[in-house]
N, C-alpha and C. Protein backbone atom coordinates (compact mmCIF):
# COMPACT_ATOMS: atom_id res chain seq x y z
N UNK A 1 2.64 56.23 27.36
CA UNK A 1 1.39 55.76 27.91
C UNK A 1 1.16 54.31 27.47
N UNK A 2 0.55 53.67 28.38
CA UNK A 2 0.65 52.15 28.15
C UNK A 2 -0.78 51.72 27.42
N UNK A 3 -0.68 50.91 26.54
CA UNK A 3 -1.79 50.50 25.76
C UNK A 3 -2.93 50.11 26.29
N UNK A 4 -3.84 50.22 25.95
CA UNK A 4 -5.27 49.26 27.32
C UNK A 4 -6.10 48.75 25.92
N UNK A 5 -6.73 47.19 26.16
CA UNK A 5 -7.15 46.46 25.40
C UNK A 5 -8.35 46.22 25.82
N UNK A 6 -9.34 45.88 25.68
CA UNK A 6 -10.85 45.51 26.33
C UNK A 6 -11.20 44.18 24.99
N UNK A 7 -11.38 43.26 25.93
CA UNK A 7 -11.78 42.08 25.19
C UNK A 7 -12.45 41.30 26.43
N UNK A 8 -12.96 39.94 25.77
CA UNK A 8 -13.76 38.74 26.58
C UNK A 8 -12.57 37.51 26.13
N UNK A 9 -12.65 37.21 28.08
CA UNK A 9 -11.83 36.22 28.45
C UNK A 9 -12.08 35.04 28.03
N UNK A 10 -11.07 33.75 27.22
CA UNK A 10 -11.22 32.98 26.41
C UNK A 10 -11.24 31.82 27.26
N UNK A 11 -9.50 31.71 28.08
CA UNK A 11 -9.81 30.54 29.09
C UNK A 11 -8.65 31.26 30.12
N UNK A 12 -8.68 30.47 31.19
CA UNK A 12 -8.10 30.44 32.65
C UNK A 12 -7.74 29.45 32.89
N UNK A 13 -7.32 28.92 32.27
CA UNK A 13 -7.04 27.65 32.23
C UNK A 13 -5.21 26.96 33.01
N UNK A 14 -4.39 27.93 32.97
CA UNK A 14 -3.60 28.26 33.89
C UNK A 14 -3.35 29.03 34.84
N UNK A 15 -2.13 28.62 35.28
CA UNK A 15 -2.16 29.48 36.98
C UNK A 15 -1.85 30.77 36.71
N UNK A 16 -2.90 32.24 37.17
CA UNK A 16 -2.15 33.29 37.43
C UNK A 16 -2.09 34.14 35.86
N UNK A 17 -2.75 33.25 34.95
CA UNK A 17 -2.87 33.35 33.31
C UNK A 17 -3.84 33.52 32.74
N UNK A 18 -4.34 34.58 31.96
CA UNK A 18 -5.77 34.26 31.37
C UNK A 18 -5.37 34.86 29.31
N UNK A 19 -6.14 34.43 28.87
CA UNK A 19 -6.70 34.01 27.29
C UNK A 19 -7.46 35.45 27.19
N UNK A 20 -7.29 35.96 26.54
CA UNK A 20 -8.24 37.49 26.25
C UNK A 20 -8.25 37.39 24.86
N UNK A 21 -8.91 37.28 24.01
CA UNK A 21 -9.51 37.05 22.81
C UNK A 21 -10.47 38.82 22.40
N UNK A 22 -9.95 39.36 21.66
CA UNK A 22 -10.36 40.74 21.07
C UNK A 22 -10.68 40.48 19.47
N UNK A 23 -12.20 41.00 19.68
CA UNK A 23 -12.38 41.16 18.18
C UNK A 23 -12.51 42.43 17.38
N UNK A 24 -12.15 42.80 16.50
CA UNK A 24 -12.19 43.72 15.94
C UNK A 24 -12.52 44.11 14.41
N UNK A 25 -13.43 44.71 13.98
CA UNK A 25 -14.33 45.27 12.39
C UNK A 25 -13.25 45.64 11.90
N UNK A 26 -12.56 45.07 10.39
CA UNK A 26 -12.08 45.99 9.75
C UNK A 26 -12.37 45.89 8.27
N UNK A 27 -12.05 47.00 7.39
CA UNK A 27 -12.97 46.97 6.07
C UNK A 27 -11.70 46.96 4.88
N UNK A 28 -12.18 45.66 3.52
CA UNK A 28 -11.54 45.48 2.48
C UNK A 28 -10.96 47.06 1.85
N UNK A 29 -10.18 46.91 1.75
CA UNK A 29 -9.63 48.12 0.86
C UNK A 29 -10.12 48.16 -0.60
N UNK A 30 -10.23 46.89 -0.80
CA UNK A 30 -10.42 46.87 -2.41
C UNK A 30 -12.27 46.32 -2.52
N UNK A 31 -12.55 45.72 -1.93
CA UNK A 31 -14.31 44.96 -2.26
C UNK A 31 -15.34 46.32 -0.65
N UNK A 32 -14.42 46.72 -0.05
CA UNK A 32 -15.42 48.01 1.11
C UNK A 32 -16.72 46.69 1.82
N UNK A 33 -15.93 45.49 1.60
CA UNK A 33 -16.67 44.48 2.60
C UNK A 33 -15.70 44.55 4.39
N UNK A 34 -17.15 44.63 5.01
CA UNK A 34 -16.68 44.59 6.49
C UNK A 34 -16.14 42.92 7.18
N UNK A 35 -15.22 42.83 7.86
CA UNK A 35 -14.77 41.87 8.19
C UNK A 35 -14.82 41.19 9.21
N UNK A 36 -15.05 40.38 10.40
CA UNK A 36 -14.10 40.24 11.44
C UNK A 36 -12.61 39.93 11.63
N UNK A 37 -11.67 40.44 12.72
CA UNK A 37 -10.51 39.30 12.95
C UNK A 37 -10.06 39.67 14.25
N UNK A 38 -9.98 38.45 14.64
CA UNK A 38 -9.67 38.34 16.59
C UNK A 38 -8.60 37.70 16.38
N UNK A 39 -7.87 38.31 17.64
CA UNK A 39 -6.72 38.11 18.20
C UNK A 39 -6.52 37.24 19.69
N UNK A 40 -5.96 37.00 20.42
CA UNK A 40 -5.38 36.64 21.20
C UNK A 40 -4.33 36.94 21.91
N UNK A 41 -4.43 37.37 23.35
CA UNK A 41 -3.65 38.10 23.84
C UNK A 41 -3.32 37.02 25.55
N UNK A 42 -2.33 36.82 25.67
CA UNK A 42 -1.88 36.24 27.05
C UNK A 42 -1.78 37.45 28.35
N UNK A 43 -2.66 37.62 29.16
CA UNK A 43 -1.93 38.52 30.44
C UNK A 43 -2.12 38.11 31.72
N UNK A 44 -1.42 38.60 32.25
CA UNK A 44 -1.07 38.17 33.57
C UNK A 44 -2.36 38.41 34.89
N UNK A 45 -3.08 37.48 35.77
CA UNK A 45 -3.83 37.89 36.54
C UNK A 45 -3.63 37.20 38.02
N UNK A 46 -3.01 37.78 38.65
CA UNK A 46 -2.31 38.16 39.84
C UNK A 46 -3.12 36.91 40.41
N UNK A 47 -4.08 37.31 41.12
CA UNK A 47 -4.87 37.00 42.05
C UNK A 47 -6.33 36.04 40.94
N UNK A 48 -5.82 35.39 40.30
CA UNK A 48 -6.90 34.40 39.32
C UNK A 48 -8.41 34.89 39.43
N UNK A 49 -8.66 36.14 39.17
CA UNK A 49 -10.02 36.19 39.71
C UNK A 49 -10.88 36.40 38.20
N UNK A 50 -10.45 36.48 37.22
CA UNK A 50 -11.27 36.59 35.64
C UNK A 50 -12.11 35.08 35.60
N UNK A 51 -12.97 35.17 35.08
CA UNK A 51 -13.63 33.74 34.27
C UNK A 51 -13.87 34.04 33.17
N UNK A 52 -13.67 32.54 32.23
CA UNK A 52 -14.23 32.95 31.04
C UNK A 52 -15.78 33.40 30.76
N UNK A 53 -15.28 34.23 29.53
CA UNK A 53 -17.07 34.89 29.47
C UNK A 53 -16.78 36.93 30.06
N UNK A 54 -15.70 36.94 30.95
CA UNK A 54 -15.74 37.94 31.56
C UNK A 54 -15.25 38.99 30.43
N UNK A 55 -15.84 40.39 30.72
CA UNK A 55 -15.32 41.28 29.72
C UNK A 55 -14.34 42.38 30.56
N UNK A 56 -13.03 42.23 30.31
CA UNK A 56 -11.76 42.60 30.79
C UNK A 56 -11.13 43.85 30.09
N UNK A 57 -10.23 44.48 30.54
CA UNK A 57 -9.23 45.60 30.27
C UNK A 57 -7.70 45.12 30.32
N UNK A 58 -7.19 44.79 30.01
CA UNK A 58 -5.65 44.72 29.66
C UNK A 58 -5.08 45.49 29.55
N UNK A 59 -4.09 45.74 29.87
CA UNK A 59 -2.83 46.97 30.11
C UNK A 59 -1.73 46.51 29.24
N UNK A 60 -0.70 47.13 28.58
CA UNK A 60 0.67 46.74 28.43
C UNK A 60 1.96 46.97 29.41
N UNK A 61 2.24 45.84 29.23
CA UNK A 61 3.37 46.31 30.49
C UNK A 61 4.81 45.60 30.15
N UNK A 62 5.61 45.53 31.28
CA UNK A 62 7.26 44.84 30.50
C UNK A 62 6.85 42.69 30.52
N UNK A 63 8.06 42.37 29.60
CA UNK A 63 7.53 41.13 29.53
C UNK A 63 7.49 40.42 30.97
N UNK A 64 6.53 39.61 31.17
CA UNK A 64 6.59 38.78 32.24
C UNK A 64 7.00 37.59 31.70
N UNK A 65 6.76 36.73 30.94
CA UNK A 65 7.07 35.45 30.39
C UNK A 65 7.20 35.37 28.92
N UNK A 66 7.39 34.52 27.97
CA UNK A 66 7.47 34.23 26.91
C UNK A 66 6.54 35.30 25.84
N UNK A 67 5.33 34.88 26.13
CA UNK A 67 3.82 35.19 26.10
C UNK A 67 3.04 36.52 26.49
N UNK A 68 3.33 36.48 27.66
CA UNK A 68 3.00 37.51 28.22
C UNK A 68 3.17 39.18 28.29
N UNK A 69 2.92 39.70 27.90
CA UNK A 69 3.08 41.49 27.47
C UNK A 69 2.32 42.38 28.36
N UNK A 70 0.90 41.63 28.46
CA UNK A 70 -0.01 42.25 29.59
C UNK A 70 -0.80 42.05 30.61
N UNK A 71 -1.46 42.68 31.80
CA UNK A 71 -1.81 42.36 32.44
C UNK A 71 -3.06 43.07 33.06
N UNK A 72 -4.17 41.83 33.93
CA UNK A 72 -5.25 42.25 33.98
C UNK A 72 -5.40 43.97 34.67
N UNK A 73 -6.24 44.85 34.11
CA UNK A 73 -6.30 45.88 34.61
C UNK A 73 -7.30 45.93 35.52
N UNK A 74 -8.61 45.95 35.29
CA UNK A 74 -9.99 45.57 35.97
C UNK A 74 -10.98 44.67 34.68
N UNK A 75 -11.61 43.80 35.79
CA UNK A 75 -13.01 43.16 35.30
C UNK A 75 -14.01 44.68 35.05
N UNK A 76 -14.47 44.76 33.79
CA UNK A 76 -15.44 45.09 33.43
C UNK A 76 -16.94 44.75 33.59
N UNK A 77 -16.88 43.62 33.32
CA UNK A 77 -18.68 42.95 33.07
C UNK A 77 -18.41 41.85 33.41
N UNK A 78 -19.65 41.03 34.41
CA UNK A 78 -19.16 39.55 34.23
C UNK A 78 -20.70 39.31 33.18
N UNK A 79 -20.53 38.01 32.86
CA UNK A 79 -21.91 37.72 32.28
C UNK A 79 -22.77 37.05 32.94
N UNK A 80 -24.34 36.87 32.92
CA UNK A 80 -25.00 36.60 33.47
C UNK A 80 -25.21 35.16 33.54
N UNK A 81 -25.03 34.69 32.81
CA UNK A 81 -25.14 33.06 33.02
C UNK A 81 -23.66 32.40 31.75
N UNK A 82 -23.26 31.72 32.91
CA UNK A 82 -21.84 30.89 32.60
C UNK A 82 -21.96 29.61 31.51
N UNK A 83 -20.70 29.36 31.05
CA UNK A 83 -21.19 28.36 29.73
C UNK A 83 -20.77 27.06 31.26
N UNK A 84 -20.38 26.74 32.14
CA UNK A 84 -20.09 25.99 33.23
C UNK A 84 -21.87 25.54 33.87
N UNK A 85 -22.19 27.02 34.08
CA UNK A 85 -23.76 26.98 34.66
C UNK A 85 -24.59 26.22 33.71
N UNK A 86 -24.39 26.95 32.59
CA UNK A 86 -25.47 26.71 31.73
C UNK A 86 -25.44 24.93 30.85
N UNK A 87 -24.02 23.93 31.50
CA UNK A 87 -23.71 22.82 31.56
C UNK A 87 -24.54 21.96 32.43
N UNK A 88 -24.40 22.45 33.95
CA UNK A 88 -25.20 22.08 34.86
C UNK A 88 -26.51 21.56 35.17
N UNK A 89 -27.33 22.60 34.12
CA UNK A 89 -28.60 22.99 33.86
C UNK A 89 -29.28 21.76 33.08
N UNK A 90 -28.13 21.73 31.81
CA UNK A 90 -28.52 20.37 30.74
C UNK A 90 -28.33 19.25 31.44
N UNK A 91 -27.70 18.66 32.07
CA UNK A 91 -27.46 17.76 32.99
C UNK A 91 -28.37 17.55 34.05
N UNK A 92 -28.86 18.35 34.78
CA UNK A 92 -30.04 18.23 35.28
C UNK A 92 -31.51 18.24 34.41
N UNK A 93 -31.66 18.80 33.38
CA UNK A 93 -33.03 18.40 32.17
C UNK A 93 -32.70 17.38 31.96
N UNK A 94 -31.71 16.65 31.77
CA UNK A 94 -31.32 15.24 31.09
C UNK A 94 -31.99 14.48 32.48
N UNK A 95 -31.57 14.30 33.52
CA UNK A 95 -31.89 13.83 34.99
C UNK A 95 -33.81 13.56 34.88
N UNK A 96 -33.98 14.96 34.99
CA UNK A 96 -35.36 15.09 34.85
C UNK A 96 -36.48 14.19 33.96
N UNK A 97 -35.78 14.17 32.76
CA UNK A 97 -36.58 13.42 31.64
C UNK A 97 -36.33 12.15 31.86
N UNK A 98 -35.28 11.90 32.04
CA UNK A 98 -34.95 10.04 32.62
C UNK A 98 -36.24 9.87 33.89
N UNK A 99 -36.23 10.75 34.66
CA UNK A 99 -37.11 10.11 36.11
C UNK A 99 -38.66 10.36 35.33
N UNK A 100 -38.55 10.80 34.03
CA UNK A 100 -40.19 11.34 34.12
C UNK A 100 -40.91 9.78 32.79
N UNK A 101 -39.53 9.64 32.33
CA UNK A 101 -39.72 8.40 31.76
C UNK A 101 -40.12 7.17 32.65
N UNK A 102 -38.90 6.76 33.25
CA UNK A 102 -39.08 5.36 34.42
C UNK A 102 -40.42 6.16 34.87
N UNK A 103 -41.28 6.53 35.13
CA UNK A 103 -42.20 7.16 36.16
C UNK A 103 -43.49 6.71 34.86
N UNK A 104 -43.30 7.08 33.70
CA UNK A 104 -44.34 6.84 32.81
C UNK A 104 -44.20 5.04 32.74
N UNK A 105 -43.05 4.59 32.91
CA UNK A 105 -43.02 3.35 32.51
C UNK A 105 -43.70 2.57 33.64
N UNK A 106 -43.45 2.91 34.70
CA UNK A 106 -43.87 2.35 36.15
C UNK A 106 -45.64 2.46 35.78
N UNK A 107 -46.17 3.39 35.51
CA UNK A 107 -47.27 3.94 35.44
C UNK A 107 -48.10 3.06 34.58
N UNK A 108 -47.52 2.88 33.29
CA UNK A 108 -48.03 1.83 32.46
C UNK A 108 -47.97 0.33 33.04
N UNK A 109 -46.74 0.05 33.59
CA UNK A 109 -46.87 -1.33 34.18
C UNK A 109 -47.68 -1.70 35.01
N UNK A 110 -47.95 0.07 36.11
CA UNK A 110 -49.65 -0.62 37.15
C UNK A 110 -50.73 -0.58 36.40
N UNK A 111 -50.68 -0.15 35.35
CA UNK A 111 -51.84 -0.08 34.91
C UNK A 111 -52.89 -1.59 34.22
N UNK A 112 -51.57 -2.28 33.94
CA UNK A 112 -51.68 -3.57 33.10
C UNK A 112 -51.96 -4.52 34.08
C-alpha cells in the first residue's frame, strides 16, 4: 500500500512540480518537551493546479525524477485569502493613503 502524506503547499514554482512542506509534533525522549520538525517533500502535479497555501494529499509512487517520489493525490482545502491576494491589497492601501495625502495637501494649499 502506497504511503499518503497531507501537508500545505510551499511553492509551485516549477513546471508540473510542487513543494509540500509537512509538519509534524514529536516529543524529547529525554526532557518529554514537545517539538516541531518539517520536512519537505517534491511531487509531481500533472495538470499544475495546487497553489501555495493549498492543503494537499501526496501519494508515493515510483521515481519520476531525481527528487521526486510523489505525487499530487487530491487538493484538500484551498485557503481563503492568498499571501499573492493579500499583496495586492497592501499595494492598493499604500495607493489610497498617497491620494488621501496629495488631497490633504491640495486642501491646505486652497485654503491659504
Amino acid at each position: 500500500m502506497a504511503k499518503t502524506i497531507i501537508g500545505i503547499v510551499s511553492s509551485n514554482k516549477t513546471d508540473k512540480t510542487i513543494v509540500v512542506t509537512v509538519h509534524t509534533r514529536k516529543t524529547h525522549p529525554l526532557y518529554r518537551k514537545q517539538y516541531t520538525v518539517s520536512r519537505k517533500f517534491m511531487a509531481h502535479d500533472e495538470k499544475n493546479e495546487a497553489q501555495p497555501g493549498d492543503k494537499v494529499a501526496i501519494i508515493e509512487t515510483r521515481p519520476i525524477s531525481r527528487n521526486k517520489r510523489y505525487r499530487l493525490a487530491r487538493i484538500i482545502e484551498k485557503p481563503v485569502l492568498r499571501e499573492d491576494a493579500l499583496a495586492v491589497t497592501k499595494n492598493e492601501n499604500e495607493q489610497q493613503r498617497e491620494r488621501g495625502k496629495k488631497a490633504e495637501e491640495n486642501e491646505e494649499e486652497a485654503s491659504k
